[in-house]
N, C-alpha and C. Protein backbone atom coordinates (compact mmCIF):
# COMPACT_ATOMS: atom_id res chain seq x y z
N UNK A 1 230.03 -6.14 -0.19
CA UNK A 1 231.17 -7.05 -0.19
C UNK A 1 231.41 -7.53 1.24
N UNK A 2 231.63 -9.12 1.46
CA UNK A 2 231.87 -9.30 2.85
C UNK A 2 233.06 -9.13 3.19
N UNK A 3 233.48 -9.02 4.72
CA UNK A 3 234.71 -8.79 5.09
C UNK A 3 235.27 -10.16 5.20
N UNK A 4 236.74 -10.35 5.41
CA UNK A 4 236.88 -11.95 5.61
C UNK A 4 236.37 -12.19 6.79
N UNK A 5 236.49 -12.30 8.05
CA UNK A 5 236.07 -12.47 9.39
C UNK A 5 234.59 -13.24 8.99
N UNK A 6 233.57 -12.53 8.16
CA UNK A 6 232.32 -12.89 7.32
C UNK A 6 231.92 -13.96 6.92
N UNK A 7 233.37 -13.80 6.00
CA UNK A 7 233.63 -15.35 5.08
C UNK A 7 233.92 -16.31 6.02
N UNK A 8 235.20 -16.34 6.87
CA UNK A 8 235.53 -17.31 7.61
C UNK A 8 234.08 -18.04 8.24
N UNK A 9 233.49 -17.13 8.96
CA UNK A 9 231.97 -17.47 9.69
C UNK A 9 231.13 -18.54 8.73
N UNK A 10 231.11 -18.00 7.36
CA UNK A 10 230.44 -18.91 6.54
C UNK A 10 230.92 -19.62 5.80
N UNK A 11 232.55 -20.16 6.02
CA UNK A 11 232.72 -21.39 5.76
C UNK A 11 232.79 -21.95 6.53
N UNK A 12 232.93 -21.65 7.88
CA UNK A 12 232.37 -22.63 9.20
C UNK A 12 231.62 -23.38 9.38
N UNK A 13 230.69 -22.62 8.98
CA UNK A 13 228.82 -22.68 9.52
C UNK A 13 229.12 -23.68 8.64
N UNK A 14 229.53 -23.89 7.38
CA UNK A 14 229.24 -24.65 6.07
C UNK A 14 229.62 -26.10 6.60
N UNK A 15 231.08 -25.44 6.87
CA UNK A 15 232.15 -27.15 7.25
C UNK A 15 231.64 -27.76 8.72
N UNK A 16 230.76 -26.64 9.34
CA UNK A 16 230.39 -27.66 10.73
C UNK A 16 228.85 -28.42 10.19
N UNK A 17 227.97 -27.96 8.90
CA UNK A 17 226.92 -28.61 8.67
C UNK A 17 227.10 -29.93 7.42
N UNK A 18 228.29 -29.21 6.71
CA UNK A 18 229.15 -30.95 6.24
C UNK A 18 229.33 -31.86 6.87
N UNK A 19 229.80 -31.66 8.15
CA UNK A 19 230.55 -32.88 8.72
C UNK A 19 229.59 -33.09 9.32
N UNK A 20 228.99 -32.76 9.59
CA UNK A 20 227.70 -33.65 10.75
C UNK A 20 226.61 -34.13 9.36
N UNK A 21 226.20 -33.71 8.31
CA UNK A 21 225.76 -34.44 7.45
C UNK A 21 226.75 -35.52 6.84
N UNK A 22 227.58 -35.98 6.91
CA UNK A 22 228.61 -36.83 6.36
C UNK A 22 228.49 -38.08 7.83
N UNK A 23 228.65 -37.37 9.25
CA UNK A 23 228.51 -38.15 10.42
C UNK A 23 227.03 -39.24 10.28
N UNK A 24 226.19 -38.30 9.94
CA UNK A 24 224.95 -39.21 9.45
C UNK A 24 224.32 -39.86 8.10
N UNK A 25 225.34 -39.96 7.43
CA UNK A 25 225.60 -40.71 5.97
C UNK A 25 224.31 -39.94 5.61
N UNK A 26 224.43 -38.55 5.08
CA UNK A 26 223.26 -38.42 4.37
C UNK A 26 223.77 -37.94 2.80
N UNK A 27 223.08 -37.54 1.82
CA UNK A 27 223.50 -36.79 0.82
C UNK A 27 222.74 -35.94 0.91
N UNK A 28 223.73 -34.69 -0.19
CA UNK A 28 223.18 -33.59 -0.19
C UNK A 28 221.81 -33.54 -0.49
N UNK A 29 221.28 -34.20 -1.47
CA UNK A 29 219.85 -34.47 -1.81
C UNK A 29 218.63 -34.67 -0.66
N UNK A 30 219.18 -35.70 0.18
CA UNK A 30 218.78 -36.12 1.15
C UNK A 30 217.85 -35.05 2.26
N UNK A 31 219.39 -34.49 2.50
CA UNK A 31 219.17 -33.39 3.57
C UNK A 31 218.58 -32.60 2.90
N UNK A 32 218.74 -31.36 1.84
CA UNK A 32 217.57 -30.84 1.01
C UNK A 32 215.97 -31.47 0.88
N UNK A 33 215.60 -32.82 1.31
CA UNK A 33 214.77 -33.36 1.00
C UNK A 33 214.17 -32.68 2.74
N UNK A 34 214.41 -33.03 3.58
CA UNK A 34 214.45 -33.06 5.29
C UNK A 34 214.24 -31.98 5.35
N UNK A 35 214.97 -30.81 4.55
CA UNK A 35 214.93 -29.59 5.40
C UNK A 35 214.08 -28.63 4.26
N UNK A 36 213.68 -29.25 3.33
CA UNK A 36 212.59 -28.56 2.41
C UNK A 36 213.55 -27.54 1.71
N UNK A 37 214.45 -27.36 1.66
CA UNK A 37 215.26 -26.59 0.77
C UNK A 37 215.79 -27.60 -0.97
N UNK A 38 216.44 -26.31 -1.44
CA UNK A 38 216.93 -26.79 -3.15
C UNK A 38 218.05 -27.41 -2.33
N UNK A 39 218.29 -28.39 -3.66
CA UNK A 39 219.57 -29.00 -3.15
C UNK A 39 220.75 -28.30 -3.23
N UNK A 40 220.99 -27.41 -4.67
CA UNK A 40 221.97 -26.90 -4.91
C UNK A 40 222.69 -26.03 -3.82
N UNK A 41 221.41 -25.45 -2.64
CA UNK A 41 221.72 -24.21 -1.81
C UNK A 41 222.02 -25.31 -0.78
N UNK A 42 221.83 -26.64 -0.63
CA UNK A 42 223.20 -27.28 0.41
C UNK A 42 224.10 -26.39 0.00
N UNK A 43 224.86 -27.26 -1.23
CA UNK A 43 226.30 -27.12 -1.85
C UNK A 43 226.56 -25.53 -1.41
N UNK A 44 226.01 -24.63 -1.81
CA UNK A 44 226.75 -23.30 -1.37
C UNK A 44 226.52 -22.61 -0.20
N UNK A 45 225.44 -23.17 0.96
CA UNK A 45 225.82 -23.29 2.39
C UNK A 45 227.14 -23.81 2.82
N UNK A 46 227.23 -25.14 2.02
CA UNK A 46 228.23 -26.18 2.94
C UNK A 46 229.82 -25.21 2.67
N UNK A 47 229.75 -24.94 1.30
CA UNK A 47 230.56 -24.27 0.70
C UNK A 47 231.08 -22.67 1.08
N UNK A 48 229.98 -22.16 1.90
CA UNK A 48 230.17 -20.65 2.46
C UNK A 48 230.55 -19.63 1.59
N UNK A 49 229.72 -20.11 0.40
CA UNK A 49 228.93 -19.40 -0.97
C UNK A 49 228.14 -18.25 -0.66
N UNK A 50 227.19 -18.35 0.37
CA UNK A 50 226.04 -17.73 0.68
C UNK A 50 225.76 -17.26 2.10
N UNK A 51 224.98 -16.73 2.19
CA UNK A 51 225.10 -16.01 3.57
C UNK A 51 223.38 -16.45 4.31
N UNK A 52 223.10 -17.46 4.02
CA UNK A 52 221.65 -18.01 3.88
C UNK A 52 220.84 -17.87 5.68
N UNK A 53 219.33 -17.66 5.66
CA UNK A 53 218.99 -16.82 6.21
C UNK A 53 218.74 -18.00 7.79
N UNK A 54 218.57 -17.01 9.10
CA UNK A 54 218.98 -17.95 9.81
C UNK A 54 217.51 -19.04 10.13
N UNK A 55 216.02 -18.85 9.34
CA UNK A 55 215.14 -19.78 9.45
C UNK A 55 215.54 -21.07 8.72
N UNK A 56 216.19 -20.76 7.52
CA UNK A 56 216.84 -21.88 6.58
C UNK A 56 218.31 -22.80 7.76
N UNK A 57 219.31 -22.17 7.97
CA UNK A 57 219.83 -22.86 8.81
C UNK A 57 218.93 -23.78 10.13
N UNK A 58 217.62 -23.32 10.96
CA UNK A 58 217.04 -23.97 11.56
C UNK A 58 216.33 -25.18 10.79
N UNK A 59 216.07 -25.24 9.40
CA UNK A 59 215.50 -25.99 9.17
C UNK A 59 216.50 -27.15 8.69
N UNK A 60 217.72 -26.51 8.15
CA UNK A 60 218.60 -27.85 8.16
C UNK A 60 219.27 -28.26 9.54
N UNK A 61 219.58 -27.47 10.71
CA UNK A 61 219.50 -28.14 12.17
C UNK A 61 218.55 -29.01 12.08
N UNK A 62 217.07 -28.78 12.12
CA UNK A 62 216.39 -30.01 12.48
C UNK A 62 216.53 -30.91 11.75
N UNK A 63 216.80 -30.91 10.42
CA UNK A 63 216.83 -32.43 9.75
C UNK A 63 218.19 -32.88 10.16
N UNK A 64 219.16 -32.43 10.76
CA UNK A 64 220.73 -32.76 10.92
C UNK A 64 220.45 -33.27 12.34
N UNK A 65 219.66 -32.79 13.35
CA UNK A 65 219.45 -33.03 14.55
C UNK A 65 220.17 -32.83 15.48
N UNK A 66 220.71 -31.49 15.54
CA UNK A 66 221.79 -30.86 16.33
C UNK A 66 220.82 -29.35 16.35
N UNK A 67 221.67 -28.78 17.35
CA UNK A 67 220.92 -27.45 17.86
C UNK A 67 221.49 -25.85 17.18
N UNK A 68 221.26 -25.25 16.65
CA UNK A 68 221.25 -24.32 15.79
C UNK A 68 222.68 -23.43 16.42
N UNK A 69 222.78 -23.52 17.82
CA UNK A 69 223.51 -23.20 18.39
C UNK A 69 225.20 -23.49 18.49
N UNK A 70 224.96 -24.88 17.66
CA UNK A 70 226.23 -25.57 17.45
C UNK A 70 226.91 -25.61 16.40
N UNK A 71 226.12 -24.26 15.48
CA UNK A 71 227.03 -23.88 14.38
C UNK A 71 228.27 -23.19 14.44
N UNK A 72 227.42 -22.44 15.62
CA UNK A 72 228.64 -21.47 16.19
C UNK A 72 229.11 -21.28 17.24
């Protein structure tokens, strides 16, 4: 079970990789397409559903084009 502190972190991560996909008019599809992931596991990244692993976050940095670093 996560702690909240956890959660908070991963609805962050989520709402800082929303808004910069929204900054670059993409859809969820889109970016799933870019970053070789399912689409659905946008939605519960963006959502801070999931606790998804940190090669998957690098691969949606690069299709978002921001630095992995600026999640957090």
């Amino acid at each position: 079970m996560l702690e909240e502190k956890e959660i908070e972190l991963l609805k962050s991560v989520g709402s800082k990789i929303k808004q910069r996909r929204k900054e670059l008019e993409l859809s969820q599809a889109i970016l799933s397409y870019d970053a070789n992931i399912p689409r659905n596991q946008v939605g519960r990244i963006e959502r801070g559903e999931i606790n998804t692993s940190i090669l998957t976050l690098q691969k949606i940095c690069n299709a978002l084009k921001i630095d992995i670093k600026d999640l957090f």
